[in-house]
Protein backbone atom coordinates (compact mmCIF):
# COMPACT_ATOMS: atom_id res chain seq x y z
CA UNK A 1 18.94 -12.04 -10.95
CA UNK A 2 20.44 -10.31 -8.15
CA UNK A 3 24.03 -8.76 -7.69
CA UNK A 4 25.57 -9.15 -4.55
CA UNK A 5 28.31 -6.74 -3.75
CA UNK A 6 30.98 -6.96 -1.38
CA UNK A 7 30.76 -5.72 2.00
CA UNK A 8 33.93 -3.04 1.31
CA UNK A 9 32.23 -1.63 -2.05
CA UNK A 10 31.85 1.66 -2.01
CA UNK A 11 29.57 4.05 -4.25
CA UNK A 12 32.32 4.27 -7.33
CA UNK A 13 32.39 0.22 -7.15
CA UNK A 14 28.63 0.02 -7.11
CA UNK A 15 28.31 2.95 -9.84
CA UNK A 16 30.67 0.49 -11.98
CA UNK A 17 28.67 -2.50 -11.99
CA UNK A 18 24.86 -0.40 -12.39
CA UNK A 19 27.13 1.12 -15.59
CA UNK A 20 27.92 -1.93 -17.55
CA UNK A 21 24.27 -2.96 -16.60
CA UNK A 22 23.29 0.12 -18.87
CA UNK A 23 25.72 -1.04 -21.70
CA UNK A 24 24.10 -4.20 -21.70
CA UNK A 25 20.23 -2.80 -21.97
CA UNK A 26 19.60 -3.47 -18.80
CA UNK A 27 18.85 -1.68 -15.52
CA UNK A 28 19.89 -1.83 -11.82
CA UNK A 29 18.06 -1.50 -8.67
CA UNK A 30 19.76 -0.57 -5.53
CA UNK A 31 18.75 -2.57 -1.65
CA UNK A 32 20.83 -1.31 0.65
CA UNK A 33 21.28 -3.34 3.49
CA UNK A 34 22.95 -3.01 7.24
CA UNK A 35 25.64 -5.39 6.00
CA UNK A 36 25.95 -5.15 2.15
CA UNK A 37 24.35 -3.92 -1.13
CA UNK A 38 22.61 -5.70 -3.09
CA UNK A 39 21.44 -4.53 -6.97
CA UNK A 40 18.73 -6.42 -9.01
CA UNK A 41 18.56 -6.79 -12.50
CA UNK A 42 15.87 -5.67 -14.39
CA UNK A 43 15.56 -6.82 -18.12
CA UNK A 44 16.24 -9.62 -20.33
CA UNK A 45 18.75 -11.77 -19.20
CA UNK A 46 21.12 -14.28 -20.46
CA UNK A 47 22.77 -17.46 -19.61
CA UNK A 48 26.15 -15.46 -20.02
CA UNK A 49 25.28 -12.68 -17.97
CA UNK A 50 25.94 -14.54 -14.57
CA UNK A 51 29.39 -15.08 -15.49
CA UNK A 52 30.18 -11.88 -17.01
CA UNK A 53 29.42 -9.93 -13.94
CA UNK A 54 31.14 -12.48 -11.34
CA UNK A 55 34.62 -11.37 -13.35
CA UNK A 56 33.52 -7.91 -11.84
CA UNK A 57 35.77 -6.58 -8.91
CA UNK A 58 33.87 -6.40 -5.46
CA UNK A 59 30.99 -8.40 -6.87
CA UNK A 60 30.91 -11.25 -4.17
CA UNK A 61 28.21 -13.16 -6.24
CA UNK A 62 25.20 -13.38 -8.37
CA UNK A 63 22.35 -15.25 -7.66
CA UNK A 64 19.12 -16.02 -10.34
CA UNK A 65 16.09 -15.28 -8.91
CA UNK A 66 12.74 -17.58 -9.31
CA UNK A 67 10.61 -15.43 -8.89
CA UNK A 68 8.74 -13.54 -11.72
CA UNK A 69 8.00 -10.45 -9.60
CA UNK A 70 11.89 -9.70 -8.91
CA UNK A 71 11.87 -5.99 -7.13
CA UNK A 72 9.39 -7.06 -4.85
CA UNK A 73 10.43 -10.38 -3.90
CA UNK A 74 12.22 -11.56 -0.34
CA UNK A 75 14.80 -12.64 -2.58
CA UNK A 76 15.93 -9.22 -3.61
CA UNK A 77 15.20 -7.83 -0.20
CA UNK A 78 14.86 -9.34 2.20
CA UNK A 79 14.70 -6.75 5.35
CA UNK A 80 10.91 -5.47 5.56
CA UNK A 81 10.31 -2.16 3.45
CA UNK A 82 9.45 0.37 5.59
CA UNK A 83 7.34 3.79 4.25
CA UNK A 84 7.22 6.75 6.41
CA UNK A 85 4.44 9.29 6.09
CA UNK A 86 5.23 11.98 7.89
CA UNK A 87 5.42 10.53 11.19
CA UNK A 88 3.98 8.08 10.54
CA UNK A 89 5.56 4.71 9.78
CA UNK A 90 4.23 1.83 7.25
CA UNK A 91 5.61 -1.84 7.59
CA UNK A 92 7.46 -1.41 11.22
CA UNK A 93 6.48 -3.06 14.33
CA UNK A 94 3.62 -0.53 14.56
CA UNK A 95 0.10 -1.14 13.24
CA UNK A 96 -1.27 1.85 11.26
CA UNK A 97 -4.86 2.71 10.92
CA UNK A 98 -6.14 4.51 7.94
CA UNK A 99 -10.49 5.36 8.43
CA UNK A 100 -12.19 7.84 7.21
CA UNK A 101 -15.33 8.11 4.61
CA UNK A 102 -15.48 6.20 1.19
CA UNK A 103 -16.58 9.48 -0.44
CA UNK A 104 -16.28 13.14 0.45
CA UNK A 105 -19.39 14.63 0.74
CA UNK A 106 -19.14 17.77 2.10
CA UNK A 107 -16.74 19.79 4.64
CA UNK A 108 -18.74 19.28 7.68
CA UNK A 109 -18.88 15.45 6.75
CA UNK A 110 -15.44 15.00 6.19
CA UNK A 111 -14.12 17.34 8.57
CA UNK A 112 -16.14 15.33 11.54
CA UNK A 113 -15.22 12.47 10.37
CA UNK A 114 -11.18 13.60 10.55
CA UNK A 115 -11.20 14.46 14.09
CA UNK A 116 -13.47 11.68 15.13
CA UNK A 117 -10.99 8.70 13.59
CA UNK A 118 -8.23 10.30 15.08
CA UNK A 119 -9.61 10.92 18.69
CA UNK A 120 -9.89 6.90 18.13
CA UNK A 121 -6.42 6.61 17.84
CA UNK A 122 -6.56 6.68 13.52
CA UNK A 123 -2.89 7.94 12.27
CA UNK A 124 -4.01 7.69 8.38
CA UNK A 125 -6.99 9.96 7.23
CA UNK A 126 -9.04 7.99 4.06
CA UNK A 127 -11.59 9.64 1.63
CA UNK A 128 -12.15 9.14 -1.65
CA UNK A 129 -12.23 12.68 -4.24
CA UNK A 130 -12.43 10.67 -7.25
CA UNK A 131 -14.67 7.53 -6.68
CA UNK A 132 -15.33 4.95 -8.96
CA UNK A 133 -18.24 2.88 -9.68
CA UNK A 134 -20.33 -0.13 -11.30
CA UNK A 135 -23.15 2.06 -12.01
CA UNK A 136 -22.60 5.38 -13.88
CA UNK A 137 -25.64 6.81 -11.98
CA UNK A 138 -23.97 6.41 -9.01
CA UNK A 139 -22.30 9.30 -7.02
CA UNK A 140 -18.85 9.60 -8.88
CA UNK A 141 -16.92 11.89 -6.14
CA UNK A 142 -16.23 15.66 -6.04
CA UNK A 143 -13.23 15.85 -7.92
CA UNK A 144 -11.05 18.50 -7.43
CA UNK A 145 -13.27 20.12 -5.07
CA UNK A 146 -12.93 17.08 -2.80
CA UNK A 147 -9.21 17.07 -2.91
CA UNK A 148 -8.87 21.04 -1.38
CA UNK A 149 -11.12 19.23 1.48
CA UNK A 150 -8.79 16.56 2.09
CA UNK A 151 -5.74 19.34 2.28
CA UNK A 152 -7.45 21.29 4.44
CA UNK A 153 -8.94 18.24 7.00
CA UNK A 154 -5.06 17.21 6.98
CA UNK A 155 -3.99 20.78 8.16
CA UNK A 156 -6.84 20.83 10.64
CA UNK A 157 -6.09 17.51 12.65
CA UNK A 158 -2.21 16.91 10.97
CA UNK A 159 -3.34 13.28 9.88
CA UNK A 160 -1.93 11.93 6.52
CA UNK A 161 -4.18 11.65 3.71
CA UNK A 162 -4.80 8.90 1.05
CA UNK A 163 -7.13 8.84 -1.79
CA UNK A 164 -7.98 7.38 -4.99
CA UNK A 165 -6.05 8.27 -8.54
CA UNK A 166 -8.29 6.66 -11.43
CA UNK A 167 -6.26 7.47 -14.36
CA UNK A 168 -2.71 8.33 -15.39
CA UNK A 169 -4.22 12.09 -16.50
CA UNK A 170 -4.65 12.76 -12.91
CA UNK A 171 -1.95 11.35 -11.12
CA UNK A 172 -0.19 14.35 -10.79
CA UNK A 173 -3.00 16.35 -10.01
CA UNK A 174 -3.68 13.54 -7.03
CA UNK A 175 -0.40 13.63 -5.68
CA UNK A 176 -0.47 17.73 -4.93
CA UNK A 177 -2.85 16.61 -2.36
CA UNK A 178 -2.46 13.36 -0.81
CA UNK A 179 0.31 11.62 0.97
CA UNK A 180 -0.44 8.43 -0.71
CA UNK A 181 -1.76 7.20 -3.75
CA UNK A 182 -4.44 4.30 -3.73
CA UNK A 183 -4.60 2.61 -6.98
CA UNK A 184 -8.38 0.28 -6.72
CA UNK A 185 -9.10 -2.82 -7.79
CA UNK A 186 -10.10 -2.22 -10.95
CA UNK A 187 -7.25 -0.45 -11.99
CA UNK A 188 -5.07 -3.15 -10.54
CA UNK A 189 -3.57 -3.98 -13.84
CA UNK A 190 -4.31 -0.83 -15.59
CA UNK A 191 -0.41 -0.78 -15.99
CA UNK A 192 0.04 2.86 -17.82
CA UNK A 193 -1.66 4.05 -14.28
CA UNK A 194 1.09 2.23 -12.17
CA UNK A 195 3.55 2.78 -14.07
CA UNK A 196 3.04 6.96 -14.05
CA UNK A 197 2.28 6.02 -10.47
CA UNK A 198 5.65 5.20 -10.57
CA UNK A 199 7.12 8.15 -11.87
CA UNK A 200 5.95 10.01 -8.83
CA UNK A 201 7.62 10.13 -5.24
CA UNK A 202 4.41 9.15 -3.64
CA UNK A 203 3.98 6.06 -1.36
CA UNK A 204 1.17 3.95 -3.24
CA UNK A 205 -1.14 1.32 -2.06
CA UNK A 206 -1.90 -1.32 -4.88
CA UNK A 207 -5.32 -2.99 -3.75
CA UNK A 208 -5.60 -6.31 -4.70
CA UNK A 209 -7.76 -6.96 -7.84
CA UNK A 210 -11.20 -9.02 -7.08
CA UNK A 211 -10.02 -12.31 -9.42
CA UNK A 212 -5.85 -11.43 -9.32
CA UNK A 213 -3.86 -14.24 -7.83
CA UNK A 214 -0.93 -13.51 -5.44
CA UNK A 215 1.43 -13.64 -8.39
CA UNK A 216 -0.47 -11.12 -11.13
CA UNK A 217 -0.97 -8.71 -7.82
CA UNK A 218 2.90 -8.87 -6.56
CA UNK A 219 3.68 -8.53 -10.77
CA UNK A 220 1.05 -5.55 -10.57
CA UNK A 221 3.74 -3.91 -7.99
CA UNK A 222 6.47 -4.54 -9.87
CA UNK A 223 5.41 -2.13 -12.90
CA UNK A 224 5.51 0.74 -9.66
CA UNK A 225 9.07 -0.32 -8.30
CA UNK A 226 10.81 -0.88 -11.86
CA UNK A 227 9.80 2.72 -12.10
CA UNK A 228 12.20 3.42 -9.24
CA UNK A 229 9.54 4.27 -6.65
CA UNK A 230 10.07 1.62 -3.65
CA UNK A 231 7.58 3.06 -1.43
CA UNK A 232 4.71 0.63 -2.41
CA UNK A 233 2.12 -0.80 -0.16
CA UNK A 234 -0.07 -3.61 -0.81
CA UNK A 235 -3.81 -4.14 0.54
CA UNK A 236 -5.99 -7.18 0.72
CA UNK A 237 -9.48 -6.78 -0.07
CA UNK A 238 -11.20 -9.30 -0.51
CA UNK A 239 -11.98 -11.41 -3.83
CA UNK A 240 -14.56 -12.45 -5.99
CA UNK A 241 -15.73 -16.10 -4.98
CA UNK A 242 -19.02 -18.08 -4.78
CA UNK A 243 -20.52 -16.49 -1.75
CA UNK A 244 -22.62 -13.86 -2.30
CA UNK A 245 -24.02 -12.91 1.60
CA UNK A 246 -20.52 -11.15 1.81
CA UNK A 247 -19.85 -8.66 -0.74
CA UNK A 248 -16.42 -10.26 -1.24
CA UNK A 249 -14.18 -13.40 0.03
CA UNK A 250 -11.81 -11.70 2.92
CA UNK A 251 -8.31 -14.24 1.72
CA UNK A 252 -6.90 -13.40 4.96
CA UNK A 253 -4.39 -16.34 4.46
CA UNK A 254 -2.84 -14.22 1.45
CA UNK A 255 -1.51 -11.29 4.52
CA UNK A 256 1.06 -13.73 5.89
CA UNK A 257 1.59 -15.52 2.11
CA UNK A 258 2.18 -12.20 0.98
CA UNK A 259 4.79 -11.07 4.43
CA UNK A 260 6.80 -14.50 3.06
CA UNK A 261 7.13 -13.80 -0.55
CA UNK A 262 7.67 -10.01 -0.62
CA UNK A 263 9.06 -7.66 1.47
CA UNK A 264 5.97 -4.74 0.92
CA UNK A 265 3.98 -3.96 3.78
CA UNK A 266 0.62 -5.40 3.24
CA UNK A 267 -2.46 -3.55 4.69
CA UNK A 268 -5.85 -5.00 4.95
CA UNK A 269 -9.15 -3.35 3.85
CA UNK A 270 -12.22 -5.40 6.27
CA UNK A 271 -14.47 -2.97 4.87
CA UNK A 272 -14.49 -3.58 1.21
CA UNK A 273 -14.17 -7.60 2.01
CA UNK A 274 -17.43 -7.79 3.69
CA UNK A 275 -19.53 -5.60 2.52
CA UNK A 276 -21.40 -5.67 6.04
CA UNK A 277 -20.45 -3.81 8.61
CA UNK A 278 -21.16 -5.99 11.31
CA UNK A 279 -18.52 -8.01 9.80
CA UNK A 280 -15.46 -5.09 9.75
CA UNK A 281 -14.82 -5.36 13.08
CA UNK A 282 -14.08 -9.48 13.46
CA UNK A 283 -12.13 -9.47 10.26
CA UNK A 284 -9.54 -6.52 10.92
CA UNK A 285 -8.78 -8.01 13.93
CA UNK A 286 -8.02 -11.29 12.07
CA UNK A 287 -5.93 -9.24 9.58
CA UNK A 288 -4.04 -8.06 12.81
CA UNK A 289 -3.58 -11.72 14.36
CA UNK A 290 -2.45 -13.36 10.33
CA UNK A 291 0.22 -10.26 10.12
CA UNK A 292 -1.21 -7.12 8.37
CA UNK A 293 0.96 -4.21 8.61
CA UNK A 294 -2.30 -1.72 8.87
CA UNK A 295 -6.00 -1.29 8.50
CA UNK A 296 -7.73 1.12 6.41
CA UNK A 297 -11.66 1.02 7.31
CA UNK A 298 -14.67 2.73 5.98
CA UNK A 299 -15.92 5.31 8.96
CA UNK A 300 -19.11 7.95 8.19
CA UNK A 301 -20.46 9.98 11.19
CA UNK A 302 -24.21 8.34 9.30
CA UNK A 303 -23.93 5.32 7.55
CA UNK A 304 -27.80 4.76 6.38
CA UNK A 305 -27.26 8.64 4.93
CA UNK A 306 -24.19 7.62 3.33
CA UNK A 307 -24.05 8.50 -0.62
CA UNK A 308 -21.40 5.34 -0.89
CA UNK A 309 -21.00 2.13 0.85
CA UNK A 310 -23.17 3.12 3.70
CA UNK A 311 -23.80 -0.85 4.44
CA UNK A 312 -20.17 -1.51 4.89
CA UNK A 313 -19.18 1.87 7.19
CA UNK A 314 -18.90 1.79 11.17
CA UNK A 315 -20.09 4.76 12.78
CA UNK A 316 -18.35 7.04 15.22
CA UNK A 317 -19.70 4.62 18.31
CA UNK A 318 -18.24 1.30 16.79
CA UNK A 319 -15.12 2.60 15.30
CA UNK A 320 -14.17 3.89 19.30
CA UNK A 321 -14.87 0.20 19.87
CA UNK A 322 -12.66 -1.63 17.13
CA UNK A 323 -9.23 0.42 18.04
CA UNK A 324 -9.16 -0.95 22.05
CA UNK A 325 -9.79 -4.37 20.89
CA UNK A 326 -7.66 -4.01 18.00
CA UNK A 327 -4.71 -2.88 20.61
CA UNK A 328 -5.21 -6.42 22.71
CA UNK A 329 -4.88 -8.23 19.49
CA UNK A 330 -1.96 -6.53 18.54
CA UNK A 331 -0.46 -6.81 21.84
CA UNK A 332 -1.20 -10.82 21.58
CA UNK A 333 1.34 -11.22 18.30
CA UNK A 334 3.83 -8.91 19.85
CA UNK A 335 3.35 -5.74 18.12
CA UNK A 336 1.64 -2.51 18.62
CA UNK A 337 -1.03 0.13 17.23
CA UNK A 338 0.99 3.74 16.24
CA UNK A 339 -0.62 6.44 17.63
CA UNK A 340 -2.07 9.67 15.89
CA UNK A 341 0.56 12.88 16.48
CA UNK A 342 -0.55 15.25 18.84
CA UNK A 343 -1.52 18.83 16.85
CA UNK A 344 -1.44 22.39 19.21
């Protein structure tokens, strides 16, 4: 349930009410809004409860909530969340693009890579240090080593970095180095990782899990917020269906079913949902026209060299393409692409 305060509450009136939500074993989480405050209840409630906190003074009312995924639902807030990144900002009017390399291979790769994305017009740098994969003979990342690359490709062109954290050991290892944390598929309901993902002041991007439904993803996010960290993302990837000339099904119909139900912004990953690279380019632009807050895409400077996910990277010639076309589409549903910051 939610508590709704009245507009003249101040902080002692609010500290009140999150206090004898403590007494009771439960917890409070604060959405402040332009007009008035609202706190949700975390915990095990009671038909009491409801009751109990209306006798409070300056609580205006308290509503259940339907929803099993409470911190993350409209219901709790309903303004968009907005994430800043440095200057950059997630889940406004602006369209963010995050491209880069699946894995870091070496300096010169991912170096070229940085200042190639963002002379397209890329504000979010990509690259994965710690990489996971279905075969264990697969390349597996560089670890540690790749991280000190990403650092030093974000000091060199001053674009944001996200990257991969596989398990709660190295979360805060991960977040030294990156500006966000991207939780995979796989570990979409590995909940000790979200919930240490949590624990940190990070922005994270949850990706969508390959069979999760809306409901198990959006619950997924909810182990991240009830940690107290608000600054969660959420990115549709694709899913696992029938079809097998695509690597996965691109559900671009859950981008505006998730903008309804939840407040998150919700970024779209074309390059993990088709598998094809051919394909990256039509379907982020239909992530841009159903709603999607940003695009992170798969760019190598060689694709058919690539020691991950070659088939589904653009090169440096189509990703200049995408971002103009991208721009008209954006321009279509009234919004706009954000533009890379300008480094001396």
């Amino acid at each position: 349930m939610i508590v709704i305060m009245k507009s003249e509450a101040g902080t002692r009136e609010i500290d009140a009410v999150l206090q004898r939500l403590n007494e009771m074993g439960l917890s409070g989480h604060l959405s402040r809004g332009v007009e008035r405050t609202i706190i949700g209840v975390v915990g095990q409630t009671f038909p009491e409860l409801k009751e109990m906190l209306n006798a409070l003074e300056y609580v205006e009312d308290v509503v259940p909530i339907s929803k099993p995924f409470k911190l993350a639902s409209r219901e709790f807030q309903p303004e968009d969340t907005i994430i800043q990144v440095g200057n950059v900002r997630i889940g406004g009017p602006e369209i963010v693009v995050m491209a880069g390399p699946c894995a870091i291979e070496s300096e010169d790769q991912l170096m070229d890579t940085a200042r190639a994305v963002k002379a397209a017009g890329a504000t979010i740098l990509r690259a994965g240090a710690f990489k996971p994969s279905t075969s264990p003979y697969n390349f597996r990342g560089l670890g540690k080593e790749g991280l000190e690359l990403l650092a030093e490709a974000r000091k060199q062109t001053g674009l944001p970095v996200i990257t991969e954290v596989l398990t709660p050991a190295d979360v805060e290892l991960v977040a030294q180095y990156a500006d966000i944390l991207q939780i995979g598929t796989r570990n979409m309901q590995n909940f000790v990782l979200l919930e240490e993902a949590g624990r940190t002041n990070k922005p994270v991007m949850l990706k969508r899990g390959m069979s999760a439904t809306l409901q198990e993803w959006l619950l997924s996010a909810e182990y991240i917020l009830a940690r107290g960290n608000g600054q969660v993302m959420l990115c549709e990837r694709g899913i696992r269906t029938f079809e097998t000339y695509t690597r996965n099904t691109m559900d671009v119909a859950a981008i505006p079913a998730i903008a309804k139900l939840s407040h998150l912004p919700i970024i779209a990953d074309p390059s993990h949902a088709a598998g094809r690279w051919s394909l990256v380019s039509p379907l982020a632009l239909a992530s841009i026209a159903a709603g999607a807050d940003g695009l992170i895409i798969e760019v190598h400077p060689s694709p058919d060299h690539a020691l991950k996910d070659g088939a589904q990277s653009l090169n440096f010639e189509n990703f200049g393409r995408l971002l103009p076309q991208a721009e008209s589409v954006a321009a279509a549903v009234g919004r706009r692409l954000a533009k890379p910051t300008v480094t001396i």
